[in-house]
Protein backbone atom coordinates (compact mmCIF):
# COMPACT_ATOMS: atom_id res chain seq x y z
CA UNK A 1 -10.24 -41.39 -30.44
CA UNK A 2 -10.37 -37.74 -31.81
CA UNK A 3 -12.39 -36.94 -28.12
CA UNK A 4 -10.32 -38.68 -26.23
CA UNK A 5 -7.09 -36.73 -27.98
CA UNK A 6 -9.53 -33.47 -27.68
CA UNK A 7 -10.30 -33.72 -24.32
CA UNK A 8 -6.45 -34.83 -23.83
CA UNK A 9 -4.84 -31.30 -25.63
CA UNK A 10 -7.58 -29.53 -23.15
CA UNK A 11 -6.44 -30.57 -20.03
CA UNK A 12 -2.93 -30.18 -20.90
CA UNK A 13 -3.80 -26.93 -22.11
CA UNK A 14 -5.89 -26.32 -18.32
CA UNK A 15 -2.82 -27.77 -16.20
CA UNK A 16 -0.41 -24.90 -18.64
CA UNK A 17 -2.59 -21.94 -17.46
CA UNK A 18 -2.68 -23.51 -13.74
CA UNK A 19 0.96 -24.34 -14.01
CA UNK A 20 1.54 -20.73 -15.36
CA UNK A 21 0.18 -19.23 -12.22
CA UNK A 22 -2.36 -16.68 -13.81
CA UNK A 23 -4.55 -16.69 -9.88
CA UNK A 24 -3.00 -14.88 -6.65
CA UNK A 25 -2.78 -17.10 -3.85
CA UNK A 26 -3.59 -14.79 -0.97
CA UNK A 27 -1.09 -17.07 1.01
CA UNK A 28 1.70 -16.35 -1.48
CA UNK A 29 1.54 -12.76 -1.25
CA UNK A 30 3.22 -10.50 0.47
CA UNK A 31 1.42 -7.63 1.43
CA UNK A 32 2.94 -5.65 4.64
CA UNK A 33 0.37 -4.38 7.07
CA UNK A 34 2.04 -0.84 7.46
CA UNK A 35 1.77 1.52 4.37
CA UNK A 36 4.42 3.86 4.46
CA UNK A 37 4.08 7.91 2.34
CA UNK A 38 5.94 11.24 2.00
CA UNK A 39 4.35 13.90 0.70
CA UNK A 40 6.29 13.82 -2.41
CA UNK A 41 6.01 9.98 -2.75
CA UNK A 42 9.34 8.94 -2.69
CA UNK A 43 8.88 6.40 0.07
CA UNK A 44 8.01 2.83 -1.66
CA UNK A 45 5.78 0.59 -0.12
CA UNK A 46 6.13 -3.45 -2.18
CA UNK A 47 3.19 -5.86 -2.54
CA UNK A 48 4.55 -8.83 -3.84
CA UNK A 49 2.44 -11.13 -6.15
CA UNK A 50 2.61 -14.87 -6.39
CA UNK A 51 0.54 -17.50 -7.30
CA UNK A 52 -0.23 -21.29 -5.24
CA UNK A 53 2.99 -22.55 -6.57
CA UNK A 54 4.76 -19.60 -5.07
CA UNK A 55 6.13 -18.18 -8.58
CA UNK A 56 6.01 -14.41 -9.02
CA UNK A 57 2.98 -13.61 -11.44
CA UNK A 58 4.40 -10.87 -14.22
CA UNK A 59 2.05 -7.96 -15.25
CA UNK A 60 -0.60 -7.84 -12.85
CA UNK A 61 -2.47 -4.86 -11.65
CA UNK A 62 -2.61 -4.49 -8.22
CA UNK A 63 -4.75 -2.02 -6.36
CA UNK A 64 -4.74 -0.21 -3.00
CA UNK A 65 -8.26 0.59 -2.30
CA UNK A 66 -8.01 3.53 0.10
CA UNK A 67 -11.54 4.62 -0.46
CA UNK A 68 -12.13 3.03 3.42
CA UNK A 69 -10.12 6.28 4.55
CA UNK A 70 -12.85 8.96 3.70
CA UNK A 71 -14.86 9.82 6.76
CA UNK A 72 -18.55 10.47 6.64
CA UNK A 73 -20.17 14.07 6.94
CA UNK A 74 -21.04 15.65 10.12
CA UNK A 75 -22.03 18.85 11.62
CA UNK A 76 -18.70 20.50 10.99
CA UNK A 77 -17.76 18.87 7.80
CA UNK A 78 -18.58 19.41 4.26
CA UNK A 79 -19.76 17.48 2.31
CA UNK A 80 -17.07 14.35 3.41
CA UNK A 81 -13.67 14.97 4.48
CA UNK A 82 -10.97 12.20 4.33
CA UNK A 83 -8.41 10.64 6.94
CA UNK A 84 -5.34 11.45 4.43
CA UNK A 85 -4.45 14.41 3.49
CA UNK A 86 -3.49 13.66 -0.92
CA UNK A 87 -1.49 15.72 -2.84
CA UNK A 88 -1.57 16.55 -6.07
CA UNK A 89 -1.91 13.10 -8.55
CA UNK A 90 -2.64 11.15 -5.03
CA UNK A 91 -5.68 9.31 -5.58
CA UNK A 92 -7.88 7.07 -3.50
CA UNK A 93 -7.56 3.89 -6.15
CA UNK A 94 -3.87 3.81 -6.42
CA UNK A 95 -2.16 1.28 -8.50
CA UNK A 96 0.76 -0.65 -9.98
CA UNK A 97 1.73 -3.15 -11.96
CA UNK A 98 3.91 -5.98 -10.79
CA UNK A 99 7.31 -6.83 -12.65
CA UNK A 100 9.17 -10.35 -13.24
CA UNK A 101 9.26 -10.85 -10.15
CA UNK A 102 5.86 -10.34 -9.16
CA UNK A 103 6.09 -7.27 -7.29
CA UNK A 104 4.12 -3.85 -7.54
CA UNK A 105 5.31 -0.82 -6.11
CA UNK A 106 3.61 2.38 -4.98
CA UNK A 107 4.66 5.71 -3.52
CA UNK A 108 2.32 6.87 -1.98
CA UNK A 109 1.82 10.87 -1.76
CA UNK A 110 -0.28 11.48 1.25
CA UNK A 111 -0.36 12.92 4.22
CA UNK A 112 -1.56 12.26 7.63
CA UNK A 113 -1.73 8.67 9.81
CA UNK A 114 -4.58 6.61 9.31
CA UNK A 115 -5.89 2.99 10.51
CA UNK A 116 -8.46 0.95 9.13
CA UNK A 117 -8.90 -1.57 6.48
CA UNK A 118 -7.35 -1.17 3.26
CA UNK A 119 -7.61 -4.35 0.96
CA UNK A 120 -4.99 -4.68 -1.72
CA UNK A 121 -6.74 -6.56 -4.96
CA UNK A 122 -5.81 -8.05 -7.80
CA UNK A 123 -8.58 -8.24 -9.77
CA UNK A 124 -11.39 -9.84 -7.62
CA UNK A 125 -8.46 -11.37 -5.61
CA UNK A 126 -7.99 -9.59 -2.02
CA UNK A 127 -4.72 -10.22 -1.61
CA UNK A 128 -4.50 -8.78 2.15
CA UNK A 129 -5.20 -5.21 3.89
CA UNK A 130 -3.13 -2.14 4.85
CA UNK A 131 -4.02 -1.65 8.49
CA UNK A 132 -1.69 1.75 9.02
CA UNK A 133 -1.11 4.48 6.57
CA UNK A 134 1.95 6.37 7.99
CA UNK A 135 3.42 9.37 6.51
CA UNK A 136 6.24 11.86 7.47
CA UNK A 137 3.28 14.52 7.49
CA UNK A 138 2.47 13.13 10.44
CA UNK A 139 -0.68 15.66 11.51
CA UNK A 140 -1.95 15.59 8.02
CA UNK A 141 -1.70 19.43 6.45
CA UNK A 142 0.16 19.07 3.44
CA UNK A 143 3.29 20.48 4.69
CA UNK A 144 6.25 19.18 7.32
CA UNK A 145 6.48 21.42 10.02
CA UNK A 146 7.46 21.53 13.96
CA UNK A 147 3.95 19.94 14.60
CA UNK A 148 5.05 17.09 12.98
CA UNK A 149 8.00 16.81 15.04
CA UNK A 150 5.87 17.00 17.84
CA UNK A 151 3.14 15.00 16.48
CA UNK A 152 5.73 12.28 15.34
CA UNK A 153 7.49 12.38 18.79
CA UNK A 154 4.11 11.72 21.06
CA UNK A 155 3.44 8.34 18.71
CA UNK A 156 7.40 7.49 18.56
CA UNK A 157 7.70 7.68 22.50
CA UNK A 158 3.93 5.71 22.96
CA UNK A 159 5.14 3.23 20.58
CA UNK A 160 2.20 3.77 18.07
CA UNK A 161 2.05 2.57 14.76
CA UNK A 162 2.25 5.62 13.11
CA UNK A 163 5.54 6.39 14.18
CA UNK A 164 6.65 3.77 11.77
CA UNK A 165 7.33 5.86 8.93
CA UNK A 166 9.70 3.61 6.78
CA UNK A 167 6.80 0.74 6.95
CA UNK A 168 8.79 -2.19 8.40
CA UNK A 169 6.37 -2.74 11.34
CA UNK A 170 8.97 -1.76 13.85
CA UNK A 171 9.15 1.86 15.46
CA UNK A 172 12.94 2.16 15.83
CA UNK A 173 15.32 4.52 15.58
CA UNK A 174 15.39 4.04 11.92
CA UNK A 175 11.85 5.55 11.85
CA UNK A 176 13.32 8.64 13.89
CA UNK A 177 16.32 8.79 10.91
CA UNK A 178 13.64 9.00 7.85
CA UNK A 179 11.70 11.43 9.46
CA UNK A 180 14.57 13.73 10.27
CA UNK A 181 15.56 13.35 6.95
CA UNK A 182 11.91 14.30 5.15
CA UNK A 183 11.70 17.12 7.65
CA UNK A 184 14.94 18.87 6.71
CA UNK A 185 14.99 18.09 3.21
CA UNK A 186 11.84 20.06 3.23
CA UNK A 187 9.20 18.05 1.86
CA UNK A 188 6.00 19.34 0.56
CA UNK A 189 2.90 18.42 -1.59
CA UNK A 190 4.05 19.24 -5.29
């Protein structure tokens, strides 16, 4: 009997930590293809957490695993370079911790437009990839200058992906409104 009522208080205790939602379910999350950065990271970009009873999962760590973005040496590069152009604090491991309602948010301070694959993990949990990393610095220098206007206007009028600036997946004229405002409020690596 004192198995039975053992075994009993450990499965109720097993269905309280499943019920609880400690695992990501991959399906649950919300992790939006198209990462969006200003050079002084004050554009947010939202992964949202949840678990396979779609409840927000409190005080995770989530991390953006950019390290995909650094480019191999060659003949006229020492010893590696790297797709994005980080400012100061910017690192290649970012992370966040998600609130009550399971979300984690980063602002991003890079420079530069960048595709690839960029998983998002919690824990050993890949909760999805970045595909774009899009930032006003459009041409990748550290500062926002008339090449990025021009830079900025050859992907907005081809429809590219890194014209999408504010990271909605659309390139629209709200795009064209958040760059104009990072370019004339003068934004540049602290």
């Amino acid at each position: 009997m004192l198995k039975v009522l053992s075994l009993s208080c450990l499965l109720l205790f097993a269905w309280v930590v499943i019920a609880m939602g400690a695992v990501p379910d991959p399906s649950k999350c919300t992790v939006p293809a198209h990462a969006p950065a200003c050079l002084v990271g004050d554009i947010a970009y939202t992964v949202t957490v949840r678990d396979a009873g779609n409840n927000p999962i409190q005080g995770a760590v989530v991390v953006a695993d950019l390290t995909s973005a650094l480019m191999s040496s060659g003949p006229n590069l020492s010893p590696a370079t790297i797709c994005l152009y980080l400012c100061s604090g910017q690192t290649l491991t970012p992370s966040a911790v998600t609130n009550a309602s399971g979300q984690a948010t980063f602002y991003l301070k890079t420079g530069k437009c960048c595709s690839g694959t960029y998983p998002v993990w919690v824990g050993s949990v890949n909760l999805g990839n970045i595909t774009v990393l899009n930032s006003i610095d459009v041409n990748g220098d550290g500062a926002l200058s008339g090449a990025d206007v021009t830079a900025f206007a050859g992907y907005y009028f081809t429809n590219s992906p890194c014209a999408d600036v504010n990271g909605d997946g659309a390139i629209s004229g709200a795009d064209a409104t958040q760059f104009a405002n990072h370019y004339f409020g003068n934004h540049l690596c602290p």
